[in-house]
C-alpha atoms as a PDB file:
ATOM      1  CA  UNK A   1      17.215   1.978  -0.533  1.00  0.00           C
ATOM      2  CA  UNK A   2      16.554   3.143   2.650  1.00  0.00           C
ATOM      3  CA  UNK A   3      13.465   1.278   5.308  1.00  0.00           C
ATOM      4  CA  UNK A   4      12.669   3.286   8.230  1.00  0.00           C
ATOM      5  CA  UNK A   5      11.641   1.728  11.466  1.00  0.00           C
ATOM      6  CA  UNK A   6       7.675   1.164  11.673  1.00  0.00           C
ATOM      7  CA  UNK A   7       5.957   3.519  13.994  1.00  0.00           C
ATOM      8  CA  UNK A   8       4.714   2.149  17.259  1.00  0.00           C
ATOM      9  CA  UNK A   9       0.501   3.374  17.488  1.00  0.00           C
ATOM     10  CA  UNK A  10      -1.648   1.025  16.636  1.00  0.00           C
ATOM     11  CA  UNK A  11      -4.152   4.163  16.306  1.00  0.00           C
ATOM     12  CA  UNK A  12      -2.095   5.085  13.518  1.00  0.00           C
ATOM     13  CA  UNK A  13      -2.836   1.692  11.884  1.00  0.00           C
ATOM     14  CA  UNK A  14      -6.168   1.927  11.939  1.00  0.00           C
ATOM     15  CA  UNK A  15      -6.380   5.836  10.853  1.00  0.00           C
ATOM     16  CA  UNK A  16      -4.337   4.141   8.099  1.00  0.00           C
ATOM     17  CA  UNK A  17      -6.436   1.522   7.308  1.00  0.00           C
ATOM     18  CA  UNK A  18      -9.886   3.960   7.116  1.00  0.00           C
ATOM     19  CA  UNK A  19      -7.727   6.199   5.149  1.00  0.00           C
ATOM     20  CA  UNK A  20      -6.939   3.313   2.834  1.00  0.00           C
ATOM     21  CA  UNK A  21     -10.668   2.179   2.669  1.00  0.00           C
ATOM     22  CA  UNK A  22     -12.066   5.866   1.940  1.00  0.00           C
ATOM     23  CA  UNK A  23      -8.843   6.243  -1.229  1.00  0.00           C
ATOM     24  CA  UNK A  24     -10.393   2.201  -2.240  1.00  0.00           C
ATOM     25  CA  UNK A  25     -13.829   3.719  -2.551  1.00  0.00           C
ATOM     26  CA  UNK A  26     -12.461   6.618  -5.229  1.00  0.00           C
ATOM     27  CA  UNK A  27     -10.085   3.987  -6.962  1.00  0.00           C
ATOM     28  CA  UNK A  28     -13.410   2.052  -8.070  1.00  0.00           C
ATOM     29  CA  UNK A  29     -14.818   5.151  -9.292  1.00  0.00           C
ATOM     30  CA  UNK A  30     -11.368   5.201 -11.381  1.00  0.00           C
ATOM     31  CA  UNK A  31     -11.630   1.852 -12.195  1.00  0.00           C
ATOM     32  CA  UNK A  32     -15.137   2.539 -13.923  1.00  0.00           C
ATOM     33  CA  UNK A  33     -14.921   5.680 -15.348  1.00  0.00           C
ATOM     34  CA  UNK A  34     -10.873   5.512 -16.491  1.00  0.00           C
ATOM     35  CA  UNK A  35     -10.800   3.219 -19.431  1.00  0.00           C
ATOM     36  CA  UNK A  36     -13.837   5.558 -21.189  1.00  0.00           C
ATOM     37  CA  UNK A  37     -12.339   8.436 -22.482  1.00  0.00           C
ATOM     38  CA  UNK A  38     -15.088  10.458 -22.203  1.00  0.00           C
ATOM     39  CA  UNK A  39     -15.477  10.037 -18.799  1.00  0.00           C
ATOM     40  CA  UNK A  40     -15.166  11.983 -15.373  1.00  0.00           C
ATOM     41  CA  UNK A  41     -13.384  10.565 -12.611  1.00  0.00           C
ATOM     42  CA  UNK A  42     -14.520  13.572 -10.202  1.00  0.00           C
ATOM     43  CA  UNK A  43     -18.383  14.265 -11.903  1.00  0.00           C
ATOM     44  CA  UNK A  44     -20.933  12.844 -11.697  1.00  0.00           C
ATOM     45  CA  UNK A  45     -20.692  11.871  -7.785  1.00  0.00           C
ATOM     46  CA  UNK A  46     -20.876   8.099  -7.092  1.00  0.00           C
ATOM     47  CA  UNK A  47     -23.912   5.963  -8.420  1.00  0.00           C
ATOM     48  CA  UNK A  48     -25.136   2.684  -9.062  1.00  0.00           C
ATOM     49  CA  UNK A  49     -23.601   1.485 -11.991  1.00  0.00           C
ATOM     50  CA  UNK A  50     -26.984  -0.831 -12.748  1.00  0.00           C
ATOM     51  CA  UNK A  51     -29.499   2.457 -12.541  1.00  0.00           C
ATOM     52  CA  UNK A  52     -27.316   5.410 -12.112  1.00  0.00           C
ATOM     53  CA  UNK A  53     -29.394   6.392  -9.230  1.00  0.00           C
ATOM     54  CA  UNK A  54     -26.528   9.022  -6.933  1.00  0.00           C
ATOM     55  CA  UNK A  55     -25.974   7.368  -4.086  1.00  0.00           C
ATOM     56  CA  UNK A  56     -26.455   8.858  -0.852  1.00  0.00           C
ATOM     57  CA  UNK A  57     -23.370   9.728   2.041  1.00  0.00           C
ATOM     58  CA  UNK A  58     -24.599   6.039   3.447  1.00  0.00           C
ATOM     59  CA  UNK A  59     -24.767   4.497   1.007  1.00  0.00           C
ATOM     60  CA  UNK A  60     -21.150   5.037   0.087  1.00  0.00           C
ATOM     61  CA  UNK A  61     -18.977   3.847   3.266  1.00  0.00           C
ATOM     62  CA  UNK A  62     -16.470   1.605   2.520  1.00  0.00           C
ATOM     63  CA  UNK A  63     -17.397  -2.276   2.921  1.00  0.00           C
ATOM     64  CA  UNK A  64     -19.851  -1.124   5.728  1.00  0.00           C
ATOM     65  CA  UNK A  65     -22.302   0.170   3.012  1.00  0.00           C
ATOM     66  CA  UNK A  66     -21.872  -2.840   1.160  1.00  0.00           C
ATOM     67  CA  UNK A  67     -22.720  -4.973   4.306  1.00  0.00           C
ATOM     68  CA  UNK A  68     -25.956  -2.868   5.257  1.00  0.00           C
ATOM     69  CA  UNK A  69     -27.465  -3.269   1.606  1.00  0.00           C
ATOM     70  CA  UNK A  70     -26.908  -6.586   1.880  1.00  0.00           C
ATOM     71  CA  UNK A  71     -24.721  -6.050  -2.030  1.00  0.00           C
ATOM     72  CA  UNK A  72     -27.861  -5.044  -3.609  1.00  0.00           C
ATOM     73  CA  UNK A  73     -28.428  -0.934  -4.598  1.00  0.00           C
ATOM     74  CA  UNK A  74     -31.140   0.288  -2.743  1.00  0.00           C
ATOM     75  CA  UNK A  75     -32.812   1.926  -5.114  1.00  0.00           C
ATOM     76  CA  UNK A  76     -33.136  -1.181  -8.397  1.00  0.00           C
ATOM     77  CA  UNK A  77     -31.838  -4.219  -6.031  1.00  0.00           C
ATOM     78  CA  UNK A  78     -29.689  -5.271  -9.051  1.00  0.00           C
ATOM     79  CA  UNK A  79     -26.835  -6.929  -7.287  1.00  0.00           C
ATOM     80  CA  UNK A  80     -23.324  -4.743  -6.126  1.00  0.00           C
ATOM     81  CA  UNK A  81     -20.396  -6.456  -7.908  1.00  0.00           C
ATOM     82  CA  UNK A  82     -18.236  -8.007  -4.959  1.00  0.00           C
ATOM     83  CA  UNK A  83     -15.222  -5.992  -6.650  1.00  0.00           C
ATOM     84  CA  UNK A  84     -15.968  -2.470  -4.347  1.00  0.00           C
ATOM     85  CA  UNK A  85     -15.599  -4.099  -0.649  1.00  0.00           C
ATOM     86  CA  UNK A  86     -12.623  -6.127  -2.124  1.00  0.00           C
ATOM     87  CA  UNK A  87     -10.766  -2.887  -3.509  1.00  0.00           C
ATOM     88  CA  UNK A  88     -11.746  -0.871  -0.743  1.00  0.00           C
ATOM     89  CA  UNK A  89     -10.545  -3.738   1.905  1.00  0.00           C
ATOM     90  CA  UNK A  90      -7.230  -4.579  -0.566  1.00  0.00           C
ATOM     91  CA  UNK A  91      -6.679  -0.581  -0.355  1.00  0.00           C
ATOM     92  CA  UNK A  92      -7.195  -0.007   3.172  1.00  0.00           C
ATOM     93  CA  UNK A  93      -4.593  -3.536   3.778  1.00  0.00           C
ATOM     94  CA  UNK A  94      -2.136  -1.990   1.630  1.00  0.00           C
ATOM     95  CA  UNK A  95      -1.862   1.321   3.100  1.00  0.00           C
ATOM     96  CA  UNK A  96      -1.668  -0.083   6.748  1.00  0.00           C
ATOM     97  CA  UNK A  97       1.403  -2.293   5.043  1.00  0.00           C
ATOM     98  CA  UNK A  98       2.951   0.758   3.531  1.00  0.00           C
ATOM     99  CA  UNK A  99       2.988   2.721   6.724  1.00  0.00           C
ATOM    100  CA  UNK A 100       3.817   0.129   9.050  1.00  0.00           C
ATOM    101  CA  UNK A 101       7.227  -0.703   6.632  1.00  0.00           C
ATOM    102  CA  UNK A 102       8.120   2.701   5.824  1.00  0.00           C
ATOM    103  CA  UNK A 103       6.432   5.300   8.872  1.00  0.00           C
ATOM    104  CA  UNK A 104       4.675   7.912   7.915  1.00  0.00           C
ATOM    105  CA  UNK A 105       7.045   9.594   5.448  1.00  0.00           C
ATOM    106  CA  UNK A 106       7.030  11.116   2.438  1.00  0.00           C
ATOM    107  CA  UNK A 107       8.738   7.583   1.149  1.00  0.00           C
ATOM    108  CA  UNK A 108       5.336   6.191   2.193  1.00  0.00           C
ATOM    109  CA  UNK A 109       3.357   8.492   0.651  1.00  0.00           C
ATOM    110  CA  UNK A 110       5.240   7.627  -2.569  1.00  0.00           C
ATOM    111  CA  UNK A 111       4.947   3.981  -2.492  1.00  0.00           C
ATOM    112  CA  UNK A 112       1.169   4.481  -1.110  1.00  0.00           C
ATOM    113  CA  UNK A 113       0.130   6.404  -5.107  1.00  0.00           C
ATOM    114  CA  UNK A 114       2.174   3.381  -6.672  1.00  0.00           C
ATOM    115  CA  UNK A 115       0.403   0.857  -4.942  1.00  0.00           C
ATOM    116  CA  UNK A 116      -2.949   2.933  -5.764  1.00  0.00           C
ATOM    117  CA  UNK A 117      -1.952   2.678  -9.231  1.00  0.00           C
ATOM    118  CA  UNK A 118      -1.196  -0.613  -9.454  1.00  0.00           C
ATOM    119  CA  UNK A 119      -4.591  -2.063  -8.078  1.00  0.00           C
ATOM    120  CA  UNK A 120      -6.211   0.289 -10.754  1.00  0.00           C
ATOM    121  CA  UNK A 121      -4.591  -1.281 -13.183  1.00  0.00           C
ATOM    122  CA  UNK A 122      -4.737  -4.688 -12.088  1.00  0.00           C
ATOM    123  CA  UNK A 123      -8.544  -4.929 -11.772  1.00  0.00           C
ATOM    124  CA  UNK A 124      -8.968  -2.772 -15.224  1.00  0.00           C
ATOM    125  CA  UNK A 125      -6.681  -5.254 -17.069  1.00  0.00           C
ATOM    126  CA  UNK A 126      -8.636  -8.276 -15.404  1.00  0.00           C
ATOM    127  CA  UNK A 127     -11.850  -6.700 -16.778  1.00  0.00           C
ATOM    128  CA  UNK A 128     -10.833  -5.367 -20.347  1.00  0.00           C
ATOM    129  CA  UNK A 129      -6.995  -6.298 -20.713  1.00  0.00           C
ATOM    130  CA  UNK A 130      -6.123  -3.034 -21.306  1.00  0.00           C
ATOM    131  CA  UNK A 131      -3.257  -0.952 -18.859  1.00  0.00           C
ATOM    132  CA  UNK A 132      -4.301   2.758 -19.411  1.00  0.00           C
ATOM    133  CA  UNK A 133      -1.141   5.064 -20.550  1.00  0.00           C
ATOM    134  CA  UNK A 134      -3.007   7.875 -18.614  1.00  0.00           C
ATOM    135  CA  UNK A 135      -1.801   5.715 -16.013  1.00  0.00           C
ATOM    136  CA  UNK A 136       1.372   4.328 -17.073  1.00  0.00           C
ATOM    137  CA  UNK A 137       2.796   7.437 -18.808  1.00  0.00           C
ATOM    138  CA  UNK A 138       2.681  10.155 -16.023  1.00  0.00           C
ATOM    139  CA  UNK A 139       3.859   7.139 -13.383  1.00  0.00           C
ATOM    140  CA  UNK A 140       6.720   6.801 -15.140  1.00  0.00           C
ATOM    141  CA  UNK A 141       7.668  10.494 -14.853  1.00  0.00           C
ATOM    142  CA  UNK A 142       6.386  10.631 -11.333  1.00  0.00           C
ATOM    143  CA  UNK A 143       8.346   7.425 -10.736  1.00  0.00           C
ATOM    144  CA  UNK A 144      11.374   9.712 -11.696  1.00  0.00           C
ATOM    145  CA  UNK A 145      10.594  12.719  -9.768  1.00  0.00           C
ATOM    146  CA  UNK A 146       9.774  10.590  -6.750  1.00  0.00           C
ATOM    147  CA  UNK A 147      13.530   8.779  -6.608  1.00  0.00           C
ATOM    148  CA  UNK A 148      14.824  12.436  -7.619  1.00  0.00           C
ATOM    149  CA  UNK A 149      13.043  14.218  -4.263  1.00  0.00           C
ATOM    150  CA  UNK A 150      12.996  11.401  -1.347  1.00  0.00           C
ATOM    151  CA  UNK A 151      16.280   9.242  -2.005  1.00  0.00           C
ATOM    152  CA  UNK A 152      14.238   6.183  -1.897  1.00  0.00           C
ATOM    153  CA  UNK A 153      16.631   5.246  -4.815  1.00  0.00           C
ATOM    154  CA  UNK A 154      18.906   7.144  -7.122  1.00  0.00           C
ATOM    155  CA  UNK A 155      17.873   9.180 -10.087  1.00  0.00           C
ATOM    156  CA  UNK A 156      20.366   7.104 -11.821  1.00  0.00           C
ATOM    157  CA  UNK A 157      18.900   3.775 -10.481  1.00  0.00           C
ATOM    158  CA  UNK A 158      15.721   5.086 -11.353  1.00  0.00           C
ATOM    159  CA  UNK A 159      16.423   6.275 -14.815  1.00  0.00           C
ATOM    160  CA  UNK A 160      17.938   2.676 -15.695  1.00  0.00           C
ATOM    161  CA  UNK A 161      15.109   1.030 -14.722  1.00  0.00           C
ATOM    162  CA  UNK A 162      12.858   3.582 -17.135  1.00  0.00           C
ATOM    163  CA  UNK A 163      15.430   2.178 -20.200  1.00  0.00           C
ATOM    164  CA  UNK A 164      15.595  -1.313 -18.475  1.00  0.00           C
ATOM    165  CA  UNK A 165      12.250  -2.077 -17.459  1.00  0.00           C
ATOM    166  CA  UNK A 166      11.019  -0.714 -21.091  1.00  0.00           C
ATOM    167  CA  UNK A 167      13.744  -1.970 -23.008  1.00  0.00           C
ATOM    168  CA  UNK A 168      13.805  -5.282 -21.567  1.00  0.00           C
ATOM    169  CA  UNK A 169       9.807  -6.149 -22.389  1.00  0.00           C
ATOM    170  CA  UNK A 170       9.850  -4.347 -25.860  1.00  0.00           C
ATOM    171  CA  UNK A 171      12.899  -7.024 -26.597  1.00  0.00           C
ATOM    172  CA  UNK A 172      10.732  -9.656 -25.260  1.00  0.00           C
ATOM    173  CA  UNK A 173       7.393  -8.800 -27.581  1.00  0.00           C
ATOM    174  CA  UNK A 174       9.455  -8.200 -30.276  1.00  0.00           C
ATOM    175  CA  UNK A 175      11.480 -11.481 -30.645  1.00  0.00           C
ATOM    176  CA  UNK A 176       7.842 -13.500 -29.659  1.00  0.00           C
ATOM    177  CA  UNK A 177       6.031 -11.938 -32.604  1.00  0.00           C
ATOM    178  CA  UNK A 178       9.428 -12.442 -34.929  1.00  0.00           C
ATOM    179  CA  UNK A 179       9.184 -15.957 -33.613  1.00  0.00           C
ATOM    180  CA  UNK A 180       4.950 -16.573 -33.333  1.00  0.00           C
ATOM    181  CA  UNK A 181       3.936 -14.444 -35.882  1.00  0.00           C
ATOM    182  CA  UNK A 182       1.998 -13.192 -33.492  1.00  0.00           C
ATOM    183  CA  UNK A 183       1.608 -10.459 -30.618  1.00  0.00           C
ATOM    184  CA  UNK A 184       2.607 -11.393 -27.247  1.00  0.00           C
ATOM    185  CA  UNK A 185       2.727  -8.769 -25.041  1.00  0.00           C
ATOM    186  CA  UNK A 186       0.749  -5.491 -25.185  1.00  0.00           C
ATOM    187  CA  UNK A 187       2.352  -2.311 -24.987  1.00  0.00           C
ATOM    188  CA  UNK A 188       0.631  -1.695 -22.126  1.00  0.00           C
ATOM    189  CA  UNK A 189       2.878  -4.284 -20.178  1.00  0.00           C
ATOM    190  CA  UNK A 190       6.102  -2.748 -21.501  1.00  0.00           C
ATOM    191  CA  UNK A 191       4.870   1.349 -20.086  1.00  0.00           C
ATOM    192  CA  UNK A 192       4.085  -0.675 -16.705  1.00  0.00           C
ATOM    193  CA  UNK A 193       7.497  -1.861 -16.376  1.00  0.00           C
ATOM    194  CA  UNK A 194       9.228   1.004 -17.244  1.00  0.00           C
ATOM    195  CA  UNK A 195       6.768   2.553 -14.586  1.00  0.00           C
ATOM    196  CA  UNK A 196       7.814   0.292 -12.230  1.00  0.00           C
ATOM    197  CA  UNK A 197      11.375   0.373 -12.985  1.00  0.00           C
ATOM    198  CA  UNK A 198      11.238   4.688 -12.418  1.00  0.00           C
ATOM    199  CA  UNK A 199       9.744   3.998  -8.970  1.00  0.00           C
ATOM    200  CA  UNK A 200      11.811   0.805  -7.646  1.00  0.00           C
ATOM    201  CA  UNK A 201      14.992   1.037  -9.635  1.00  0.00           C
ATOM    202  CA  UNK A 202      16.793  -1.556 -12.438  1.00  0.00           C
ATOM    203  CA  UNK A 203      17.668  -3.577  -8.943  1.00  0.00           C
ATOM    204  CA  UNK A 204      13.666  -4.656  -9.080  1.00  0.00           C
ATOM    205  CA  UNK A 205      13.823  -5.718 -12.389  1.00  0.00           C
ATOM    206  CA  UNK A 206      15.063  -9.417 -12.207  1.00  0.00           C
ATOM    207  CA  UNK A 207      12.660 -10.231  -9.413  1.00  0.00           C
ATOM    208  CA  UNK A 208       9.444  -8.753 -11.130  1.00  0.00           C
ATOM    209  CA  UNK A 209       9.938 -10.197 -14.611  1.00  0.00           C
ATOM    210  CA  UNK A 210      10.705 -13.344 -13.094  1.00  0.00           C
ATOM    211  CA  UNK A 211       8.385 -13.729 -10.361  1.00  0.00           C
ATOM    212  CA  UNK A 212       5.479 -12.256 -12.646  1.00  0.00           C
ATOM    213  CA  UNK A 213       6.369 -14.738 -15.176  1.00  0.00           C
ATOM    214  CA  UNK A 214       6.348 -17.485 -12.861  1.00  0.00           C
ATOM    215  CA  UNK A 215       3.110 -16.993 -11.339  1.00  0.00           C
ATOM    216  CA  UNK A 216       1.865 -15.835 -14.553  1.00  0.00           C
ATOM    217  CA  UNK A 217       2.608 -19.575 -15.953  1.00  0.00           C
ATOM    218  CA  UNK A 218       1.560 -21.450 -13.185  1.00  0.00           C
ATOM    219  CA  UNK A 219      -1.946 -19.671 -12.675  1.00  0.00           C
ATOM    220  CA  UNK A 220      -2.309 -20.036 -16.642  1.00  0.00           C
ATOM    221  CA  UNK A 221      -1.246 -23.659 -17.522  1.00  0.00           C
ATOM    222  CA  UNK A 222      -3.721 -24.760 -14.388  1.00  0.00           C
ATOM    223  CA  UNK A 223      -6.689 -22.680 -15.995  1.00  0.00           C
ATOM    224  CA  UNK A 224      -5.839 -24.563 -18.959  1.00  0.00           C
ATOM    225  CA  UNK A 225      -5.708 -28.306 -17.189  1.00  0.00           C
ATOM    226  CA  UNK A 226      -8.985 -26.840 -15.267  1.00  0.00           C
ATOM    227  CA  UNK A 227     -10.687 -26.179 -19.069  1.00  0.00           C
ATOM    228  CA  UNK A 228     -11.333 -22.720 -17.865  1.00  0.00           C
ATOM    229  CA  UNK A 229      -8.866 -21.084 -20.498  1.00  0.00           C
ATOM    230  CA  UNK A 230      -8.032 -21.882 -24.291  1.00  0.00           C
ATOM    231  CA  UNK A 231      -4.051 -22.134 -24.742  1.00  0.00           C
ATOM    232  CA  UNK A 232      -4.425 -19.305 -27.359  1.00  0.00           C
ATOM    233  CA  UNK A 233      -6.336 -17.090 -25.114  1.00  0.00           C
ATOM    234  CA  UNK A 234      -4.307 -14.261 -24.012  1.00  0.00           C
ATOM    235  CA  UNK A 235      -3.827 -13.726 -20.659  1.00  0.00           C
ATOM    236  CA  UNK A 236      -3.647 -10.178 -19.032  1.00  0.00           C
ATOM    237  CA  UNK A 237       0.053 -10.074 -18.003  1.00  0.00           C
ATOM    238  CA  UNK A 238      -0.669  -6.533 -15.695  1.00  0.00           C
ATOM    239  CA  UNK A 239      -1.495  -7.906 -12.271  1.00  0.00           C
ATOM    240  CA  UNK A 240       1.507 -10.601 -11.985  1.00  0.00           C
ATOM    241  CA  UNK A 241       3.825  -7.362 -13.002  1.00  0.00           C
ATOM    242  CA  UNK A 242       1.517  -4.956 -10.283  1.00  0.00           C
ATOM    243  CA  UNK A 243       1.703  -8.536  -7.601  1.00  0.00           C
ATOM    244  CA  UNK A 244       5.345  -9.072  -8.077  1.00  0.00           C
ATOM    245  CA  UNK A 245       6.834  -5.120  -8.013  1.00  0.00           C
ATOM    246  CA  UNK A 246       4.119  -5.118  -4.593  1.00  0.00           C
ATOM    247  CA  UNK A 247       6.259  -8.218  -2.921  1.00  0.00           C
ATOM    248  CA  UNK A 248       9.113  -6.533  -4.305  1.00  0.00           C
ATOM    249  CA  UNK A 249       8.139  -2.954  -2.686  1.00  0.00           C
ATOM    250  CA  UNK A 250       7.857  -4.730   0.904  1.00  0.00           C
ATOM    251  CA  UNK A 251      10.943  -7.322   0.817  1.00  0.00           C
ATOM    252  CA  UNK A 252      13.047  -5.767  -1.265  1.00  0.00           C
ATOM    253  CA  UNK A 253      16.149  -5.833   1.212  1.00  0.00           C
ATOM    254  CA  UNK A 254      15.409  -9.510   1.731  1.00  0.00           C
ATOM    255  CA  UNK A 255      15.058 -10.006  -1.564  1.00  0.00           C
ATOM    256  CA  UNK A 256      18.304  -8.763  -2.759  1.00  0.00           C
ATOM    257  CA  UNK A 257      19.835 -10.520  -0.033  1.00  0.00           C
ATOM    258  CA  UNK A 258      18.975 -13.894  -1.276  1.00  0.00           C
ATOM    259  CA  UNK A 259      19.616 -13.007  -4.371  1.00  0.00           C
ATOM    260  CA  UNK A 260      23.393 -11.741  -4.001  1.00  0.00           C
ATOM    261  CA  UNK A 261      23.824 -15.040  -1.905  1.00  0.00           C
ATOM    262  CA  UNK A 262      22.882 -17.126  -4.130  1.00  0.00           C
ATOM    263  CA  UNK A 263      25.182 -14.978  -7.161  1.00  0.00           C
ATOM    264  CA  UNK A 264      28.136 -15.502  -4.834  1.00  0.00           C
ATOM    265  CA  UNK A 265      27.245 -19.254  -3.963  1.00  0.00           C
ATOM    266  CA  UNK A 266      26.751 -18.922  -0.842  1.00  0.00           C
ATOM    267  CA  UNK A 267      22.953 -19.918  -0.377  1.00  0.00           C
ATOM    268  CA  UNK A 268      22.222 -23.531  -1.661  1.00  0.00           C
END
């Protein structure tokens, strides 16, 4: 796994960051429209969910809009869900990250569609617990093709982490509903990590699982103590796998460092 030097412009980082913002705006057009199957992501252009009044070109700048209307539509005043300025900002931080780790490469450009990706599904899985597989199914091919053309890993790494990341999960659901009686873990979950596992390699594996489960646990059991959540309430398991392969995407060499010094006992 190779990380390139960052490039020096700030200009750069803040063509990336409006570039970012603009992609945010589309994503929660995809993040609206994607789950209904009989849905366009490209037509109708953008409107207000409330009235489905089209919006006009000002009306549909990134945050800024949001700002000037004050989060109200112009045209019903029905509130604007605080969800669009947060995707578009989230987006626009995200691809500044992405180019400032790995330049402006083709690596980037990669790693910029999987992050894409994975705040789609994190916000759609929040909302409906779903993960689409129109997602999730060409990722994991594109995860392949993308290790296979820029050497950001091996095709071999990246085929084991298809098997791994899948295999591993399905094991998982399958011995909790042997065990419970009871589903676990949507399929969903599993075609994320395989995703994941095409794009990052089997070396991501151990830290996503375990890092997603982690936070996963903590962020559940204090809902529970908080009497926000029931204990049988299932809780979308999607953004703790999209959170941890993100950390994972940006630290990896740090990451594996730690972890082969603590294998070989030599980091307390």
């Amino acid at each position: 796994m190779t990380i390139l030097p960052p490039f020096p412009d700030p200009i750069l980082f803040v063509i990336a960051a409006l570039f970012g913002a603009i992609i945010g705006s589309f994503l929660n057009v995809v993040i609206l429209r994607l789950p209904d199957d009989t849905a366009s992501i490209v037509y109708p252009a953008s409107r207000c969910p409330r009235c489905l009044h089209p919006l006009s070109w000002y009306e549909n700048i990134p945050v800024i809009s949001y700002l000037f209307l004050a989060g109200k539509c112009r045209h019903c005043r029905e509130k604007i869900s605080l969800q669009y300025p947060a995707v578009e900002l989230a987006m626009a931080l995200l691809t500044v990250a992405v180019v400032a780790r790995f330049g402006l490469t083709f690596i980037a450009f990669g790693l910029f569609l999987l992050l894409a990706a994975l705040l789609v599904i994190t916000v759609i899985d929040i909302h409906l617990q779903i993960i689409p597989d129109r997602i999730s199914l060409p990722g994991i091919v594109a995860g392949f093709l993308f290790a296979v053309a820029s050497g950001f890993i091996t095709w071999q790494e990246s085929l084991l982490g298809i098997l791994g990341g899948g295999g591993v999960l399905w094991a998982v659901a399958w011995l909790y509903q042997l065990l419970r009686k009871q589903e676990g873990m949507g399929g969903g979950d599993i075609k994320l990590l395989a995703m994941l596992g095409a794009f990052l390699g089997w070396q991501a594996l151990p830290f996503i699982i375990l890092a997603s489960s982690f936070s996963g646990s903590i962020i559940g059991l204090t809902a529970i103590a908080l009497g926000k959540r029931q204990a049988a309430t299932r809780i979308p398991f999607g953004p703790y796998l999209a959170g941890a392969a993100a950390v994972y995407l940006f630290f990896a060499p740090e990451i594996q460092w730690y972890f082969n010094a603590y294998i070989h006992g030599e980091w307390p």
